[in-house]
Protein backbone atom coordinates (compact mmCIF):
# COMPACT_ATOMS: atom_id res chain seq x y z
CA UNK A 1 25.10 18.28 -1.95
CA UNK A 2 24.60 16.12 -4.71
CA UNK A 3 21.21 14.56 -5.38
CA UNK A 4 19.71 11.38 -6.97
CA UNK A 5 17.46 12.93 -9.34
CA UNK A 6 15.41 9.16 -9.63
CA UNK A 7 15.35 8.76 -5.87
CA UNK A 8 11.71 9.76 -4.16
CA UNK A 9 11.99 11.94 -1.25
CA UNK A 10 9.14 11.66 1.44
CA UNK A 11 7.79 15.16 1.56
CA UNK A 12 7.89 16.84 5.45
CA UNK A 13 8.81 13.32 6.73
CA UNK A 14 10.54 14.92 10.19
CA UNK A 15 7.35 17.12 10.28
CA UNK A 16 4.91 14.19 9.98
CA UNK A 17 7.00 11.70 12.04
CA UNK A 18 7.19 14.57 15.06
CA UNK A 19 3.08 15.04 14.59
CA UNK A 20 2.20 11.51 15.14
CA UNK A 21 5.03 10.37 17.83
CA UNK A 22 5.26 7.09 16.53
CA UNK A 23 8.18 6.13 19.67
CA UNK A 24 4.75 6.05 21.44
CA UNK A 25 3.95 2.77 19.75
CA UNK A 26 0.78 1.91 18.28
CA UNK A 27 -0.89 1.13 14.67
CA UNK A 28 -0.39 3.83 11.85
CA UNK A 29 -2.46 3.68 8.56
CA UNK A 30 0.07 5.09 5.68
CA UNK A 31 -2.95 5.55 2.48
CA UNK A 32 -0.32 6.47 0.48
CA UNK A 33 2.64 3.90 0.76
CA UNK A 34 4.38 4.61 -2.51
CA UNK A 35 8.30 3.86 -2.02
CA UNK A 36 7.44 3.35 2.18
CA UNK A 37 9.41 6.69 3.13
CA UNK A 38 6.56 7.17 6.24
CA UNK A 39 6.55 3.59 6.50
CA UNK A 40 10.19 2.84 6.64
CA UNK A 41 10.37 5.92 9.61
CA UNK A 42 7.69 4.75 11.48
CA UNK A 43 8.42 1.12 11.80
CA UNK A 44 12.10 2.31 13.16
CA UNK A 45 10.18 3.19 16.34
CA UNK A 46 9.80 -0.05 18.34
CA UNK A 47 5.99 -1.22 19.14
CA UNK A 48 4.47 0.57 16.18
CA UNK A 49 2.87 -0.86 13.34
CA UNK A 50 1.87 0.00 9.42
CA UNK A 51 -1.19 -1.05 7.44
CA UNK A 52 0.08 0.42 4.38
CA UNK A 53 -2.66 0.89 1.52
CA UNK A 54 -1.78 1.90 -2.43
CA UNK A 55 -3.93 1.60 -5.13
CA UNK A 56 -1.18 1.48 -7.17
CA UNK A 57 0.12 -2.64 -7.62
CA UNK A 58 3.67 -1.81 -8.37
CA UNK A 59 3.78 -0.50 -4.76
CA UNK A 60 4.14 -4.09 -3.49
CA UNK A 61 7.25 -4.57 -5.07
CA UNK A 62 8.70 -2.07 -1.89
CA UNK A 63 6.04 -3.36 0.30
CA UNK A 64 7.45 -7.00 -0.02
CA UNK A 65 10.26 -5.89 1.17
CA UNK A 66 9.74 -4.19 3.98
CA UNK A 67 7.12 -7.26 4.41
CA UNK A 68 10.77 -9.62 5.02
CA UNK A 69 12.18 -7.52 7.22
CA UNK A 70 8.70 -6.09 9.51
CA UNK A 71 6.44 -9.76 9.09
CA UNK A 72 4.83 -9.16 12.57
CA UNK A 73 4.51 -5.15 12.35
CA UNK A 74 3.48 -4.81 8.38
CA UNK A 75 0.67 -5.55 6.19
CA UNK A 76 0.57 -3.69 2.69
CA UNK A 77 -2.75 -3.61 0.82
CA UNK A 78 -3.98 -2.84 -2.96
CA UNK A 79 -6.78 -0.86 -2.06
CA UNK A 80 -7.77 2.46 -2.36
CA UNK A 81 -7.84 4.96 0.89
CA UNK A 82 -11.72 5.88 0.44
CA UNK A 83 -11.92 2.28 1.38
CA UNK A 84 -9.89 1.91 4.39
CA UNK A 85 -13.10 1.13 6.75
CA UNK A 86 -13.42 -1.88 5.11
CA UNK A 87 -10.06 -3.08 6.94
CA UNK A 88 -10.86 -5.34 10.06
CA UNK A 89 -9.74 -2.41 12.55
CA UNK A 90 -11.50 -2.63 15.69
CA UNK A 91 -8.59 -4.72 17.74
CA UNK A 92 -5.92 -2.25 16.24
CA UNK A 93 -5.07 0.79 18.39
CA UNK A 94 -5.17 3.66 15.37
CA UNK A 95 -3.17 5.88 17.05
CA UNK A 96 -2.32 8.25 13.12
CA UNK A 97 -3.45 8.18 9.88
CA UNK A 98 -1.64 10.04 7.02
CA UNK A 99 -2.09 10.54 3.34
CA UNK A 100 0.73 12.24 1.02
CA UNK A 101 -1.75 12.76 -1.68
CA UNK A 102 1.46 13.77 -4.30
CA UNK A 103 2.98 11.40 -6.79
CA UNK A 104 6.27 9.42 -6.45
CA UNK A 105 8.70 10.47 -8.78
CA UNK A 106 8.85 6.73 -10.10
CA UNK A 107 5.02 7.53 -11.00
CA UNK A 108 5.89 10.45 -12.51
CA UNK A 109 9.10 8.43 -14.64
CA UNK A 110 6.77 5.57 -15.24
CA UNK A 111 6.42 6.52 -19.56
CA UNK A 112 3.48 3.80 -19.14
CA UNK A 113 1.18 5.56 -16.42
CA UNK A 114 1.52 9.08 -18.88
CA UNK A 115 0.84 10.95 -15.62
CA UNK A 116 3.45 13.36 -17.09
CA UNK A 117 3.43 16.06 -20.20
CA UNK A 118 6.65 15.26 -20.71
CA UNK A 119 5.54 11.39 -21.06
CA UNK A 120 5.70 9.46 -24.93
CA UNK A 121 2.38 7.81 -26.67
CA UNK A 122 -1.02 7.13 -25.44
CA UNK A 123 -2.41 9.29 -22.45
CA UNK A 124 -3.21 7.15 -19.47
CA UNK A 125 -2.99 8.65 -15.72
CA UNK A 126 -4.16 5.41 -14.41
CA UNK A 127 -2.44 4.79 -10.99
CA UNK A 128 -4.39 1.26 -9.83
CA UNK A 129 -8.05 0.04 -10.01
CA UNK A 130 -9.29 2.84 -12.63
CA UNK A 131 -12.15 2.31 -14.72
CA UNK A 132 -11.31 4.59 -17.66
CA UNK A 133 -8.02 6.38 -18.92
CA UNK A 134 -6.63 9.46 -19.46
CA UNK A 135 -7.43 9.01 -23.44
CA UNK A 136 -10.57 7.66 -23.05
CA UNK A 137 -11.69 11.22 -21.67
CA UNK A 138 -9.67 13.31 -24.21
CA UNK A 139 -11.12 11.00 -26.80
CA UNK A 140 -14.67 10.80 -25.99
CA UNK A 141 -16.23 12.95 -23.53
CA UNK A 142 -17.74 16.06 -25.69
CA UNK A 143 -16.74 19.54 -25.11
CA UNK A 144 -19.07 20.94 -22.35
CA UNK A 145 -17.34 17.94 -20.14
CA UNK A 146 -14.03 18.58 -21.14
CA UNK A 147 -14.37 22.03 -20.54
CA UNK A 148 -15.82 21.61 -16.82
CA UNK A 149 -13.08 19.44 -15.96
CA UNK A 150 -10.04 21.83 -17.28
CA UNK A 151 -11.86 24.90 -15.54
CA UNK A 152 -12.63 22.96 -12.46
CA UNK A 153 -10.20 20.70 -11.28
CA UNK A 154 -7.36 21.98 -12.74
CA UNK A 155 -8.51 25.88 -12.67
CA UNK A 156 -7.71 26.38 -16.25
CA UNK A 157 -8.89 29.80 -17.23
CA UNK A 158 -8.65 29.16 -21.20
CA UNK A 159 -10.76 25.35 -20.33
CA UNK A 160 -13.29 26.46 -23.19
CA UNK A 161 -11.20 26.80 -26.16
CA UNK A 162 -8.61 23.86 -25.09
CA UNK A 163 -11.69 21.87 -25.32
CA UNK A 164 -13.04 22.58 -28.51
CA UNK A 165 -9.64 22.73 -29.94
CA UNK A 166 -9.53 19.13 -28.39
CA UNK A 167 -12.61 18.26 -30.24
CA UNK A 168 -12.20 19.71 -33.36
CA UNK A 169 -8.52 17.92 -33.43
CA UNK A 170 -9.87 13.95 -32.72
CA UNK A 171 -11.65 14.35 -35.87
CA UNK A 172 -8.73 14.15 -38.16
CA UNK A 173 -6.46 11.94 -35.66
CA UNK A 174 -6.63 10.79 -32.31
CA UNK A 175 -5.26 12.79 -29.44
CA UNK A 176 -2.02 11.72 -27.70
CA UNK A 177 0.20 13.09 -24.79
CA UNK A 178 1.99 15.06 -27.55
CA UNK A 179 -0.92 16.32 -29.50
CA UNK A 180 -2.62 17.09 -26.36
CA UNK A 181 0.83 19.39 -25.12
CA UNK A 182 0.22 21.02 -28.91
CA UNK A 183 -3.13 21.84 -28.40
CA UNK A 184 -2.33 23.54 -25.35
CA UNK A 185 0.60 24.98 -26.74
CA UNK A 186 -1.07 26.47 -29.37
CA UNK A 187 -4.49 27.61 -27.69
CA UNK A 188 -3.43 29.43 -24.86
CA UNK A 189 -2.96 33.41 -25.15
CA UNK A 190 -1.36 33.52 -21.61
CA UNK A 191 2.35 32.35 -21.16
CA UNK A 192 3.38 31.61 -18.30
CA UNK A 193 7.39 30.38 -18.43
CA UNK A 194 7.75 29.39 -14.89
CA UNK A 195 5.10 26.78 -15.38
CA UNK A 196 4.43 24.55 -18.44
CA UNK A 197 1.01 25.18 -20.33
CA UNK A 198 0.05 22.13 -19.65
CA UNK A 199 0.07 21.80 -15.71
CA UNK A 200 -2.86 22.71 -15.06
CA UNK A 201 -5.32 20.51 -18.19
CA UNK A 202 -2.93 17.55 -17.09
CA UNK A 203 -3.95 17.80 -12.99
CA UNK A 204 -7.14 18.26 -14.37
CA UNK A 205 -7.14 14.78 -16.03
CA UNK A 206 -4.83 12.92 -13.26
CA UNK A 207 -7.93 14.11 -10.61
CA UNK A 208 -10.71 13.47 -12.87
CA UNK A 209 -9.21 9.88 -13.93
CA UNK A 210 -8.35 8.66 -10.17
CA UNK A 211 -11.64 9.86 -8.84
CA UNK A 212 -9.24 12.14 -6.49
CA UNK A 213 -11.70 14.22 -5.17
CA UNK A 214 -14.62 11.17 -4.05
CA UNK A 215 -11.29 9.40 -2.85
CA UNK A 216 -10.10 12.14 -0.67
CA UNK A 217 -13.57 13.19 0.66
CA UNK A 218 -14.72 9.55 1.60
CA UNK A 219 -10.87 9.29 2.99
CA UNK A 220 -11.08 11.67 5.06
CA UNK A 221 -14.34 10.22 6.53
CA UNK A 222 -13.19 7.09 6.82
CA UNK A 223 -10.08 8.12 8.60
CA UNK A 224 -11.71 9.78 11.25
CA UNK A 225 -14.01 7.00 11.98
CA UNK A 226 -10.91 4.55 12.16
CA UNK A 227 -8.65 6.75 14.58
CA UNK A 228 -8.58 6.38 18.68
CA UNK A 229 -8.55 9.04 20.72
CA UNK A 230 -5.83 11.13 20.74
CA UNK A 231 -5.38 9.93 17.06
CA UNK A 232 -3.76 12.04 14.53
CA UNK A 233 -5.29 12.40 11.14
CA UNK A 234 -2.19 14.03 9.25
CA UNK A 235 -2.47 14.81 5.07
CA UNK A 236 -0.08 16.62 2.65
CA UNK A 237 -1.55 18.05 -0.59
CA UNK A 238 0.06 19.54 -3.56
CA UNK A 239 -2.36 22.01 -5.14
CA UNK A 240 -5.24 24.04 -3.99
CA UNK A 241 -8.48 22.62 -4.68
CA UNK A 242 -7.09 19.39 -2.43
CA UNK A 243 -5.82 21.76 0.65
CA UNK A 244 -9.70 23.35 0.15
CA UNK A 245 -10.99 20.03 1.11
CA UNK A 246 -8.85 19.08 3.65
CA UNK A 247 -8.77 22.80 5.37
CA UNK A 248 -12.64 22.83 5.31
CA UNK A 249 -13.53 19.23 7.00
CA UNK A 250 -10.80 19.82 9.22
CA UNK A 251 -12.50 23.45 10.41
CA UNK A 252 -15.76 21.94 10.17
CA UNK A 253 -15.22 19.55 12.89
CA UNK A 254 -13.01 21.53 14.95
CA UNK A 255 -15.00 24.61 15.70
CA UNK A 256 -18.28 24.98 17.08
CA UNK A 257 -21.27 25.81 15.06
CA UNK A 258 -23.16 28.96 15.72
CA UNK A 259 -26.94 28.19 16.30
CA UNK A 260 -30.03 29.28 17.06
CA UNK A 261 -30.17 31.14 20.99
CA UNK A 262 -33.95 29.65 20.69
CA UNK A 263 -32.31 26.00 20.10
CA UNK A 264 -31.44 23.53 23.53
CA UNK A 265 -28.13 23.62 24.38
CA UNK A 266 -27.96 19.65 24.00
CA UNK A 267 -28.31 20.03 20.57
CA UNK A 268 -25.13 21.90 19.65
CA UNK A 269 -22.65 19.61 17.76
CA UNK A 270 -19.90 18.18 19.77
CA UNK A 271 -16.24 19.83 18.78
CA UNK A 272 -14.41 16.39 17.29
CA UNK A 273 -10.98 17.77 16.42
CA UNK A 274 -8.26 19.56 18.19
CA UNK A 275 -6.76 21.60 15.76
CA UNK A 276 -3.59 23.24 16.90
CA UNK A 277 -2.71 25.34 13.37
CA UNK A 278 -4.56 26.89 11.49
CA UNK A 279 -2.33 27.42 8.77
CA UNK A 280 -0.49 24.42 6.91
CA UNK A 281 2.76 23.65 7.78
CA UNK A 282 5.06 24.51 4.49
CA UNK A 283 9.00 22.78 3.95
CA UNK A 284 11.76 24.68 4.84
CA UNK A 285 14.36 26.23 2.94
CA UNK A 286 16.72 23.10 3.89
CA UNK A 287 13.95 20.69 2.52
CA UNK A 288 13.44 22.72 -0.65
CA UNK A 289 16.84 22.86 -1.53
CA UNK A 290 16.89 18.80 -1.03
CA UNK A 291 13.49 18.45 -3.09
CA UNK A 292 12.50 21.07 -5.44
CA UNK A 293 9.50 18.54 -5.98
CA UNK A 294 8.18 20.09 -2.29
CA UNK A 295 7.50 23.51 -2.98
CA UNK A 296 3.72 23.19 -3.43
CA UNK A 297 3.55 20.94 -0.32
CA UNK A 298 1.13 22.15 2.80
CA UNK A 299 0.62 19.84 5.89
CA UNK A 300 -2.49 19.92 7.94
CA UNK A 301 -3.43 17.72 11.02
CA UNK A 302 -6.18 17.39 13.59
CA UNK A 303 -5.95 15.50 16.85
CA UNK A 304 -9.28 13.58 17.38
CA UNK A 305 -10.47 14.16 20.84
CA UNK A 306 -12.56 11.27 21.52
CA UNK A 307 -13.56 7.59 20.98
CA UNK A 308 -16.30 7.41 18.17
CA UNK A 309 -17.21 6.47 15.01
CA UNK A 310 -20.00 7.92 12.97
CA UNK A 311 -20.76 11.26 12.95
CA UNK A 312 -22.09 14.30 11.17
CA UNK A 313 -20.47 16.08 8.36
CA UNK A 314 -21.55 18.30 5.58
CA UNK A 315 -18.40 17.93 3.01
CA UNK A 316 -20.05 15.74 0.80
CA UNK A 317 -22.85 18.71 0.57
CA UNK A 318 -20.34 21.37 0.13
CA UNK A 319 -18.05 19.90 -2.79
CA UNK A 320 -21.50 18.32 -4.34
CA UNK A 321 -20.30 20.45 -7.42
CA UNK A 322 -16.74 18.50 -7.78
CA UNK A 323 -18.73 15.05 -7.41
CA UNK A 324 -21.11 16.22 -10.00
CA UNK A 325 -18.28 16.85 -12.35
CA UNK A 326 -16.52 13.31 -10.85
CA UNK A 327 -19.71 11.73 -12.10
CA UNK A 328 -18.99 12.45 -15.91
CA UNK A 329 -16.50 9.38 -16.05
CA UNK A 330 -19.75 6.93 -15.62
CA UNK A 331 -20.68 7.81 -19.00
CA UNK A 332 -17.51 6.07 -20.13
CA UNK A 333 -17.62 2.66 -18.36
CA UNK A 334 -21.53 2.37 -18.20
CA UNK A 335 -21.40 3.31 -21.88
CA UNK A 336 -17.97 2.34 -23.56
């Protein structure tokens, strides 16, 4: 088979599409409409429709599109997922929500969004209402930040001395994607030839410029609150400290909580989610050999088992160390 190397490829589409049984009909949310591959599948079923959401603007080029053909069954908005409640929902019967929290390979292309290492000029990683860039971090948070960033969001065990070879470099000339792939290049002991050096400071910066981790947390929140019974709340993630996220609030609100014998019975928390794997759902070989861009892809969904809308959870409490670290970026748009 031969491939279009610039063509996106919806990651477990058949997967999510057999999850959420959109020949049902009903209202799906897509939060990550990219190029409209879950989109495009789901409003093939009749009686179904999208409220697709991407933070991203060029998005609307496809969404206009589909917009011509789908005018009664489509709305696209340029809003980020943490925000979804905001949408005017309560007539619409949510019956899935799904995120695909990778990158479209046109993102990844795009020289101007610098998402990639292998990306010309300035750093950016912007991907749609950001209040900072990519070089404004590398450029002007000090060394303690940069280093908490590297080790934690993109588990980089050499974060310390990237960072102050980072600093020490910006005083003679300031840092670009190149310079940045040098300093990496040239700091790290460990080689590791089946992934590039700089994977893992790049993530680092792509989460900690998007606000990816407040984003998926209040997501995920918002999701729940949105869905109908029977709803499914589906996401694909792409690297570990995401699938952490999604794996615990998923658990949290699908298992009962052990308490005190001494405690009323009324008082134990009510099980929200049906959650019928516990392990993620991985591509096959067939997919992999279609989309080597897959590989890292897990799938996890929860069925919501009744009608409500707020509720406890404790994620927020729990990742309070990533928002911490999230937090840094204020010191570069309250004080440019």
């Amino acid at each position: 088979m031969v491939l279009d190397t610039l063509k996106h490829y919806p990651v477990l589409l058949k997967e999510i599409i057999s999850i959420i049984s959109p020949q049902h009909g009903g209202t799906f949310i897509d939060c990550t409409f990219g190029q409209g591959g879950y989109t495009k599948k789901i409003l093939n079923s009749k009686n179904t429709k999208v409220i697709a959401l991407d933070r991203d603007p060029e998005s609307k080029k496809i969404a206009d599109q589909i917009q011509e053909k789908f005018r009664e069954r489509f709305i696209f908005k340029n809003l980020k997922f943490s925000e979804l409640n905001n949408l005017k929902l309560k007539k619409e019967d949510i019956r899935g929500v799904v995120f695909d929290l990778g990158y479209s390979l046109t993102q990844i292309k795009d020289q101007k969004k610098g998402l990639s290492f292998n990306s010309f000029g300035s750093l950016n990683m912007k991907l749609g209402l950001n209040k900072f860039s990519a070089d404004d971090v590398v450029n002007k948070l000090d060394k303690e930040d940069l280093e908490r960033i590297f080790k934690y969001f993109g588990e980089e065990i050499e974060s310390r001395k990237i960072a102050k070879k980072i600093v020490e470099e910006r005083k003679i000339n300031r840092i670009n994607t190149q310079s940045l792939v040098n300093i990496i290049d040239t700091t790290k002991k460990r080689k590791n030839y089946k992934v590039h050096n700089a994977t893992k400071v790049f993530q680092s910066l792509r989460i900690f410029v998007n606000n990816e981790i407040s984003e998926l947390i209040y997501g995920l929140i918002n999701a729940t609150k949105v869905l109908k019974k029977g709803g499914v709340l589906a996401v694909v993630t792409f690297h570990s400290l995401e699938d952490k996220i999604v794996k615990y609030f998923f658990k949290e609100l699908s298992e009962e909580k052990s308490i005190s014998r001494y405690q009323p019975k009324t008082e134990q928390r009510p099980i929200l989610f049906l959650l019928k794997n516990k392990k993620p759902i991985t591509p096959t070989v067939k997919e992999l050999k279609e989309n080597i861009s897959s590989r890292s892809a897990k799938l996890r969904f929860v069925i919501k088992k009744d009608n409500f809308y707020d509720f406890e959870t404790d994620i927020l409490k729990r990742f309070q160390f990533l928002l911490d670290i999230e937090d840094l970026g204020k010191k570069l748009w309250k004080n440019p």
